[in-house]
C-alpha atoms as a PDB file:
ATOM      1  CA  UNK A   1       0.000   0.000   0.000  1.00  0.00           C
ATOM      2  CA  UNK A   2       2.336   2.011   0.883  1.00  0.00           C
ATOM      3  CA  UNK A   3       4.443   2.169  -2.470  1.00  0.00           C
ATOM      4  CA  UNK A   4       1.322   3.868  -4.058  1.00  0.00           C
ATOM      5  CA  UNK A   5       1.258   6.813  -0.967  1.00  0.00           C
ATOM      6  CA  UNK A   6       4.968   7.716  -2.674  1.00  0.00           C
ATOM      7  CA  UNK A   7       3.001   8.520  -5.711  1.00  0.00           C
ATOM      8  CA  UNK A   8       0.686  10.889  -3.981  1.00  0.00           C
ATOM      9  CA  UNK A   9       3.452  12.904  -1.951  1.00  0.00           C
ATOM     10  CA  UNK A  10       5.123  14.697  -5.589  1.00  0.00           C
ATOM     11  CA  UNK A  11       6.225  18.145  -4.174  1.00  0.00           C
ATOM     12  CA  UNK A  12       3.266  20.733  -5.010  1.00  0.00           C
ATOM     13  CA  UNK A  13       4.452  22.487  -8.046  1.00  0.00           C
ATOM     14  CA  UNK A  14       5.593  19.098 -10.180  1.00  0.00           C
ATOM     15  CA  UNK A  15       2.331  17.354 -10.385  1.00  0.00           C
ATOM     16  CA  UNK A  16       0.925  20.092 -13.236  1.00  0.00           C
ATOM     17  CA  UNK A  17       3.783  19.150 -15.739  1.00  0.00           C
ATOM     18  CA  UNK A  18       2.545  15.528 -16.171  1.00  0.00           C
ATOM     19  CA  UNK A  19      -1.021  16.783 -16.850  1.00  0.00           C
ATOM     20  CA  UNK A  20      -0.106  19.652 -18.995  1.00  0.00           C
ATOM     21  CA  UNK A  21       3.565  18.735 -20.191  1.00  0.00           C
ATOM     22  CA  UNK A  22       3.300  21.969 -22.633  1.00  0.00           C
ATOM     23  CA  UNK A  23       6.183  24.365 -23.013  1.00  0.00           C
ATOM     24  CA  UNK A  24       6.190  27.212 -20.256  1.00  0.00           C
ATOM     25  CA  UNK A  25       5.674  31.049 -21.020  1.00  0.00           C
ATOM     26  CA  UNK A  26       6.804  32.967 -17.964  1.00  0.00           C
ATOM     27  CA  UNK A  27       5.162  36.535 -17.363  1.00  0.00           C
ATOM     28  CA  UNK A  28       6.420  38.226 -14.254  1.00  0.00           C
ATOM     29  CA  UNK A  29       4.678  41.202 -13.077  1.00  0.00           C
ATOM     30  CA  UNK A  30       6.317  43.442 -10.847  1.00  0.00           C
ATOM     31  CA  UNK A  31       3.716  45.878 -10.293  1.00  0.00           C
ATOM     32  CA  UNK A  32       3.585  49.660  -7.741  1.00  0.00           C
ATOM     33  CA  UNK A  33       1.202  49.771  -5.448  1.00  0.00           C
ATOM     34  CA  UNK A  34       2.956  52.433  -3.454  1.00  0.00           C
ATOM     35  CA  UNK A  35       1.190  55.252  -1.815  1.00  0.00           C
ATOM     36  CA  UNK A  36       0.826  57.492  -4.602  1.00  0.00           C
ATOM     37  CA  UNK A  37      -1.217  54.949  -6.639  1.00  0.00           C
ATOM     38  CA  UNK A  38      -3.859  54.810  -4.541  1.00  0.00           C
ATOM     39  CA  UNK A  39      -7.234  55.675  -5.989  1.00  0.00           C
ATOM     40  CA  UNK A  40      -8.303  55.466  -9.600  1.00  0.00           C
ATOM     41  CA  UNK A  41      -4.902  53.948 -10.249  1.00  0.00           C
ATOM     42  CA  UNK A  42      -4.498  51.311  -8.315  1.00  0.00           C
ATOM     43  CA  UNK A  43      -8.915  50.500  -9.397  1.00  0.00           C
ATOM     44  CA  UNK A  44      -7.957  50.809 -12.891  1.00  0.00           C
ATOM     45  CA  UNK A  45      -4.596  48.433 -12.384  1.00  0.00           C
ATOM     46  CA  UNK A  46      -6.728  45.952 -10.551  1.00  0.00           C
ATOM     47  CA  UNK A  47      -9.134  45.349 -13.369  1.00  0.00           C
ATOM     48  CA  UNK A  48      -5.904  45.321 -15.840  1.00  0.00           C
ATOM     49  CA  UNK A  49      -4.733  42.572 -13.938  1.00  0.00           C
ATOM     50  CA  UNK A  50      -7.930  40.863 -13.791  1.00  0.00           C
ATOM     51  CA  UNK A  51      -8.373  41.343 -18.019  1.00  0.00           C
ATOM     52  CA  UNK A  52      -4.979  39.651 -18.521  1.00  0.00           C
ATOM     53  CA  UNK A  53      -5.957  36.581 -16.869  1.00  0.00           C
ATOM     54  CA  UNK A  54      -9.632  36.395 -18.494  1.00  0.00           C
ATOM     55  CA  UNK A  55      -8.173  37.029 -21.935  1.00  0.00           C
ATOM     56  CA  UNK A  56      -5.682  34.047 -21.700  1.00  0.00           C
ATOM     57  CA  UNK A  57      -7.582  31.678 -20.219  1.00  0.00           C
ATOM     58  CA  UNK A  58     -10.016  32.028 -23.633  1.00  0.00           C
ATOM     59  CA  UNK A  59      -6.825  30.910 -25.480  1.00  0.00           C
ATOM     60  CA  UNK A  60      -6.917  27.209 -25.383  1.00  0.00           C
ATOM     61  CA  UNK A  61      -3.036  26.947 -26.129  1.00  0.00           C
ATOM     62  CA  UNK A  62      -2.233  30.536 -24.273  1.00  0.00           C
ATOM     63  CA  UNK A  63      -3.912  29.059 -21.133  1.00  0.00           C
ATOM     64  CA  UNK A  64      -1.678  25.831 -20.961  1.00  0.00           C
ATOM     65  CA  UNK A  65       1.538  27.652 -21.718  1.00  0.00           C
ATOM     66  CA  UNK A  66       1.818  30.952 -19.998  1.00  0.00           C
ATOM     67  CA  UNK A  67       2.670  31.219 -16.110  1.00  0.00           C
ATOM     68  CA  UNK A  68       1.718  34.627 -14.086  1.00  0.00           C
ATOM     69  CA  UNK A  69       3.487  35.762 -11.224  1.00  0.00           C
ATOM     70  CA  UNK A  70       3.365  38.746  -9.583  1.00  0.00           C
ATOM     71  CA  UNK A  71       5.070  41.183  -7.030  1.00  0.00           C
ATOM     72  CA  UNK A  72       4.242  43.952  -5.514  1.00  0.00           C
ATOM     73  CA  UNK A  73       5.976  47.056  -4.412  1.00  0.00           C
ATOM     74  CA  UNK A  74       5.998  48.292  -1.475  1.00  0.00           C
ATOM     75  CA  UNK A  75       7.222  46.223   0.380  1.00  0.00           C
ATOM     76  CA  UNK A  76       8.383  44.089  -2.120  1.00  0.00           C
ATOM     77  CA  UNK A  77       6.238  41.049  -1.505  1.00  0.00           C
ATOM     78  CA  UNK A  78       5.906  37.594  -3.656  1.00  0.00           C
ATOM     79  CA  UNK A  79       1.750  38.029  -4.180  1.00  0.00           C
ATOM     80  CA  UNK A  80       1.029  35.051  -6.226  1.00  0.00           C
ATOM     81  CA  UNK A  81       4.508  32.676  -7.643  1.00  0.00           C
ATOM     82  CA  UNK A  82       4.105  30.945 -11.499  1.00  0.00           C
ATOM     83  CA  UNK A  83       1.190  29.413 -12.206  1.00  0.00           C
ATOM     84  CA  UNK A  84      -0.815  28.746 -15.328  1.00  0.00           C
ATOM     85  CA  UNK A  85      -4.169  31.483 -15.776  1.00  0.00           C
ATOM     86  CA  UNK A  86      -6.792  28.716 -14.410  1.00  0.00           C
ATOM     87  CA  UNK A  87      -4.822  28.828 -11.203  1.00  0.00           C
ATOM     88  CA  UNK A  88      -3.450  32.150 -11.669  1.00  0.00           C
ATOM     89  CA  UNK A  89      -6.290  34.368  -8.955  1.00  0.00           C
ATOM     90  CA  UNK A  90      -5.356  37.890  -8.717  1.00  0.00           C
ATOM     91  CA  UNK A  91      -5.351  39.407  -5.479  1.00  0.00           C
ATOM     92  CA  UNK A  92      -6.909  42.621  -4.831  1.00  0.00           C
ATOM     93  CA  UNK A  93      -4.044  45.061  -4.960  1.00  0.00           C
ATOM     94  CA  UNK A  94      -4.055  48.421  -2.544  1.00  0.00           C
ATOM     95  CA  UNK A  95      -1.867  51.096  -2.487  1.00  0.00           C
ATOM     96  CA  UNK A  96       0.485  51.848   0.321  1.00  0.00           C
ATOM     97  CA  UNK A  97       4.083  52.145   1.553  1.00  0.00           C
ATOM     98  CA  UNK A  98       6.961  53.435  -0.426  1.00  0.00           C
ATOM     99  CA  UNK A  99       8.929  52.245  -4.068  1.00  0.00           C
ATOM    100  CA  UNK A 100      11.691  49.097  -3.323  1.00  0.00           C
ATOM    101  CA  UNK A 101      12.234  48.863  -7.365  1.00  0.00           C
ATOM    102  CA  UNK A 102      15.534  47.404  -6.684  1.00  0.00           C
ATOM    103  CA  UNK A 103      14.394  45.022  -3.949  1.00  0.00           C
ATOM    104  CA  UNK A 104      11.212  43.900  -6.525  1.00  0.00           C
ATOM    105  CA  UNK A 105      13.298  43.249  -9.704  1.00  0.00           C
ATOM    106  CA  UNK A 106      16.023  41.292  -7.679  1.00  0.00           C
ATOM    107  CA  UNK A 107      13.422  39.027  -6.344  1.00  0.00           C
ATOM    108  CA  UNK A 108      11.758  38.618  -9.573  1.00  0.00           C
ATOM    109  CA  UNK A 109      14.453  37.939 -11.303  1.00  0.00           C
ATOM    110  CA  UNK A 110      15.659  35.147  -8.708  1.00  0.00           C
ATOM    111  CA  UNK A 111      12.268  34.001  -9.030  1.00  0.00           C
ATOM    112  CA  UNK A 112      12.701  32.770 -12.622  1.00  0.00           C
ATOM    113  CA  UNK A 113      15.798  32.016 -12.657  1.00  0.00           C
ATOM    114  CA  UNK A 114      13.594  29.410 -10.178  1.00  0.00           C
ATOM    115  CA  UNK A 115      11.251  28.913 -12.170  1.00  0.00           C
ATOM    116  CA  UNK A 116      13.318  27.889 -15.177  1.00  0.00           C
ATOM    117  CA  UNK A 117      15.276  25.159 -13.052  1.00  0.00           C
ATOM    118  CA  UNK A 118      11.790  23.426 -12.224  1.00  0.00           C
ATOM    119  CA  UNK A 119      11.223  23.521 -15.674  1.00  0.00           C
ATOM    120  CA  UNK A 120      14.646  21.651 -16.574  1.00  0.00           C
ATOM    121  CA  UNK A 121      14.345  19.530 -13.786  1.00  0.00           C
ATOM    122  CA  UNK A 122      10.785  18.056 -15.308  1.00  0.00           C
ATOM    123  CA  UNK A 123      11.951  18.419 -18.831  1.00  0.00           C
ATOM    124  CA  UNK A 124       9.799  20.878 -19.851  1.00  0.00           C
ATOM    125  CA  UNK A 125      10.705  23.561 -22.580  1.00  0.00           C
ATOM    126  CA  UNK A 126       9.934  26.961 -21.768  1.00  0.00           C
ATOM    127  CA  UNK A 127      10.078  30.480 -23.373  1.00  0.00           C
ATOM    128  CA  UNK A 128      12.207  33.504 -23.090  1.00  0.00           C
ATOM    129  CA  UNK A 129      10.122  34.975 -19.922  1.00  0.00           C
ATOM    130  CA  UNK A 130       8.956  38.115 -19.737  1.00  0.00           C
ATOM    131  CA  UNK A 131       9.405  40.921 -16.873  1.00  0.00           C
ATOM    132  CA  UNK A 132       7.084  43.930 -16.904  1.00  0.00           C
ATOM    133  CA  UNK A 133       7.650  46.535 -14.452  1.00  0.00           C
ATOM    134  CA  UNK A 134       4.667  49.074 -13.874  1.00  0.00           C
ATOM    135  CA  UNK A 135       5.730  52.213 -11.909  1.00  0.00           C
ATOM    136  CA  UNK A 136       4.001  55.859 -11.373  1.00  0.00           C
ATOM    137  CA  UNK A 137       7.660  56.576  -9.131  1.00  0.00           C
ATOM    138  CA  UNK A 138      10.895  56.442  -8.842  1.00  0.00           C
ATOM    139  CA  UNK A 139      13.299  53.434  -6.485  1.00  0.00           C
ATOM    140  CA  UNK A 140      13.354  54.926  -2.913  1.00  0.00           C
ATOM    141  CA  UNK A 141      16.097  51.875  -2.503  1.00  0.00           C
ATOM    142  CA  UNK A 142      19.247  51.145  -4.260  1.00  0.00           C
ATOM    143  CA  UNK A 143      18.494  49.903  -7.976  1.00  0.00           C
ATOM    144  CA  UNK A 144      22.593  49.528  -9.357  1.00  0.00           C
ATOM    145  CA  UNK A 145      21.897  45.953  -8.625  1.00  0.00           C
ATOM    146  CA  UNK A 146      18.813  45.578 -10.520  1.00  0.00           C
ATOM    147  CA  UNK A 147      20.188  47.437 -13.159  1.00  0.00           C
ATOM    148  CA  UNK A 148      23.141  45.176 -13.596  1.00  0.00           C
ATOM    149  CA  UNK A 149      20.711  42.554 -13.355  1.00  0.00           C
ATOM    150  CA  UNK A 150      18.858  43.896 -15.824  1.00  0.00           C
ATOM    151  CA  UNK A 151      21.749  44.530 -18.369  1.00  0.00           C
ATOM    152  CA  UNK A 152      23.665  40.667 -17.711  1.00  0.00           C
ATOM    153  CA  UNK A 153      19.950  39.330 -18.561  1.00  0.00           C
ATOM    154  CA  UNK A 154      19.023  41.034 -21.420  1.00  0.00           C
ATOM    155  CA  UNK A 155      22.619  39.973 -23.180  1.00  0.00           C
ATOM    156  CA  UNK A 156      22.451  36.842 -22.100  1.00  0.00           C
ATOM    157  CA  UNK A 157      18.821  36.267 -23.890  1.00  0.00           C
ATOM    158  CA  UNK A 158      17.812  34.711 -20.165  1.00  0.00           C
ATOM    159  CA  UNK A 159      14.595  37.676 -20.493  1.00  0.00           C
ATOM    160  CA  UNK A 160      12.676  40.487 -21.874  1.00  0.00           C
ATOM    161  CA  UNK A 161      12.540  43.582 -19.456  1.00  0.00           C
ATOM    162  CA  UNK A 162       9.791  46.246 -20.093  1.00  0.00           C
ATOM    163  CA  UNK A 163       9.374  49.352 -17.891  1.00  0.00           C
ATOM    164  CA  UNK A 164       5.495  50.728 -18.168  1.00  0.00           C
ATOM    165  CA  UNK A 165       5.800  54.307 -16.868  1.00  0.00           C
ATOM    166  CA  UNK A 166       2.532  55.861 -15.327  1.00  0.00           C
ATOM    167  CA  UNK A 167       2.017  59.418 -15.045  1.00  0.00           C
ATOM    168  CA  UNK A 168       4.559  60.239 -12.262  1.00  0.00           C
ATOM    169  CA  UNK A 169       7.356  58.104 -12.605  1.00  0.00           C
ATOM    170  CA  UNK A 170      10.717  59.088 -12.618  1.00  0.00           C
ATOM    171  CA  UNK A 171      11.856  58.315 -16.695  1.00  0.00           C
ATOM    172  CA  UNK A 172      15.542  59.231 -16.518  1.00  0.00           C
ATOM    173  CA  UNK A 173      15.918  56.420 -13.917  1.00  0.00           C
ATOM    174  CA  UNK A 174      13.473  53.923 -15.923  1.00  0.00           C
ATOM    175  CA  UNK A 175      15.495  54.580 -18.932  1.00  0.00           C
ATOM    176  CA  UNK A 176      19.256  53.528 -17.089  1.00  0.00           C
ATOM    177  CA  UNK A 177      17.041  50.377 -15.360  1.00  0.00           C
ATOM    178  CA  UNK A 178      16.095  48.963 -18.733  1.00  0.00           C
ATOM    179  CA  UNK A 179      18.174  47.756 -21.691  1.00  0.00           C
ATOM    180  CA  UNK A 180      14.701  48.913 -23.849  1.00  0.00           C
ATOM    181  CA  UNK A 181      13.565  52.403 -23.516  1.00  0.00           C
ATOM    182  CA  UNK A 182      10.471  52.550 -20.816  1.00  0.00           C
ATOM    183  CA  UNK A 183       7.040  53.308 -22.410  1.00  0.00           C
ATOM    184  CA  UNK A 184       4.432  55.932 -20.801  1.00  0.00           C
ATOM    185  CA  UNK A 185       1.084  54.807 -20.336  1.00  0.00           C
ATOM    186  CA  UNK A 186      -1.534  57.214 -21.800  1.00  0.00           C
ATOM    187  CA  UNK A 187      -3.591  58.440 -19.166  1.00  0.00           C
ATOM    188  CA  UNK A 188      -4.710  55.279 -16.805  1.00  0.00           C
ATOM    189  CA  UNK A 189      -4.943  52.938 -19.881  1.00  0.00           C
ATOM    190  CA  UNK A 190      -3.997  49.810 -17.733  1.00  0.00           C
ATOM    191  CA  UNK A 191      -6.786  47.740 -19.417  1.00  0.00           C
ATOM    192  CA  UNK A 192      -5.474  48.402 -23.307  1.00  0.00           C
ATOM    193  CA  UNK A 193      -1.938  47.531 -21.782  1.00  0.00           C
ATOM    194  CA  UNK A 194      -3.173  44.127 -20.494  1.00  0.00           C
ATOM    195  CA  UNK A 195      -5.149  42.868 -23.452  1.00  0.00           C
ATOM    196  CA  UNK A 196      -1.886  44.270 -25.267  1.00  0.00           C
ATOM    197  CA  UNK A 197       0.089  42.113 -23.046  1.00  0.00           C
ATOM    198  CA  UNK A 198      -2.561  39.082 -23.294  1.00  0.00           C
ATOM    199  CA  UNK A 199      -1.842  39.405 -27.246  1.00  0.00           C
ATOM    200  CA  UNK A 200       1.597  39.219 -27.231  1.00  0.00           C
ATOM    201  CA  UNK A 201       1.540  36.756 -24.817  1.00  0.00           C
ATOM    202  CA  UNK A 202      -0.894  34.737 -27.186  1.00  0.00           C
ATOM    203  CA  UNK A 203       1.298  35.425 -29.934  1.00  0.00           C
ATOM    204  CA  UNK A 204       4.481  33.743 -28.099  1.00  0.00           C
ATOM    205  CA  UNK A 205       3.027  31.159 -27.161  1.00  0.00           C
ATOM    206  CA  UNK A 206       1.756  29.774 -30.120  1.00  0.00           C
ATOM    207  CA  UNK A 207       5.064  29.625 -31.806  1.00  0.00           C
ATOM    208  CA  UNK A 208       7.821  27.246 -31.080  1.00  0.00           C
ATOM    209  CA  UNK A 209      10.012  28.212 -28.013  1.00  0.00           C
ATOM    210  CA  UNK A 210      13.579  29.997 -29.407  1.00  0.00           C
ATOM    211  CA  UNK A 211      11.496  31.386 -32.454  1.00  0.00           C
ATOM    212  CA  UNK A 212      11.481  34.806 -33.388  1.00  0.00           C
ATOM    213  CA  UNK A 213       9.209  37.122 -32.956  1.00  0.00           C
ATOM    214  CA  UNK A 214       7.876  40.402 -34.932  1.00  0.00           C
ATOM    215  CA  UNK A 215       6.508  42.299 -31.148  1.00  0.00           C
ATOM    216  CA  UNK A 216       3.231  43.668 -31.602  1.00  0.00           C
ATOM    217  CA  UNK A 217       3.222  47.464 -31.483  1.00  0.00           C
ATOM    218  CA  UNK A 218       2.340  49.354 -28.330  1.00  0.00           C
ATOM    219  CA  UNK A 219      -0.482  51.152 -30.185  1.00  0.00           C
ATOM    220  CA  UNK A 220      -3.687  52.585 -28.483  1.00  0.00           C
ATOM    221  CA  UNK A 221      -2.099  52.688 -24.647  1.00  0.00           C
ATOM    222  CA  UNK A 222       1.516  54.015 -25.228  1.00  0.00           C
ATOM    223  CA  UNK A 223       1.935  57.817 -25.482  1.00  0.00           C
ATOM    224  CA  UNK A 224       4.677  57.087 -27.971  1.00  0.00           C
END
């Protein structure tokens, strides 16, 4: 009897890649919910949130392949780790605290470089993730380390970094955190962003991991 128990007791995490042995899309979301995004922002980044996950989970393939996770800043907290959109829930985000940029990219960064071990370890393919930082501020901690972070990443193909600036945030920094220059959000156009997001995301996954792809432009939510 007990030889089948062993079967049962698979660490939580591992059990998903023998029903759904699909190639893994990472998405990380490191997302402000500092102080000065309270109010319509913060309502308006909710519902973003929430479109993402109701767009991919319509995309039969999408909703195998791509992983969510998502951080929050600040403090810089681990609000939900990868999981495919039917287990991906969103929490309800509220704004408070200061802007640990540094301390949020670090961790999300360590994060998949987690994630993509698991995905090795259960011989799973997986595609170049994706980090999208959302910020209406600037760091009020140190970011050189997130920025180097940032920069080794980016050369070594191990991720995509986008910064999404909101009204507010500080672009000169944005532009020496990212390796591609940060975008401004029209207005509070977090939904358009998301269901751009949910596209591209869409569009990934359907290809073959390591293929290239033509990015869908940033029209209708980028002031570009």
């Amino acid at each position: 009897m007990n030889e089948y128990i062993s079967f049962e007791q698979i660490p939580f995490g591992s059990d998903d890649f023998a029903n759904n042995p699909e190639s893994r899309c990472p998405c990380m979301l490191l997302l402000d919910t500092s102080g000065s995004m309270g109010g319509m922002p913060i309502q308006q980044l909710n519902e973003g949130v929430q479109t993402l996950k109701n767009e991919l989970i319509q995309d039969s393939l999408a909703s195998k392949r791509v992983e969510v996770a998502m951080i929050t800043f600040g403090p810089a907290t681990l609000e939900s780790d990868f999981q495919t959109v039917d287990n991906f829930y969103p929490k309800h985000l509220s704004a408070s605290g200061d802007t640990p940029i540094g301390s949020a990219i670090t961790m999300g960064i360590e994060l998949i470089n987690k994630r993509k071990q698991v995905y090795k370890e259960n011989g799973v393919g997986y595609y170049k993730p994706w980090i999208i930082l959302i910020t209406d501020g600037g760091p009020t901690d140190n970011w050189s380390q997130a920025a180097q972070l940032i920069k080794g990443g980016e050369n070594k193909n191990s991720f995509a970094f986008f910064a999404i600036a909101v009204e507010g945030a500080n672009m000169d920094v944005l532009n020496r955190l990212s390796v591609r220059s940060p975008i401004k959000l029209k207005g509070l156009m977090f939904r358009e962003f998301f269901l751009w997001l949910s596209s591209s995301m869409k569009m990934v996954s359907s290809k073959n991991p390591g293929t290239t792809i033509q990015m869908l432009p940033p029209s209708g939510w980028a002031e570009l």
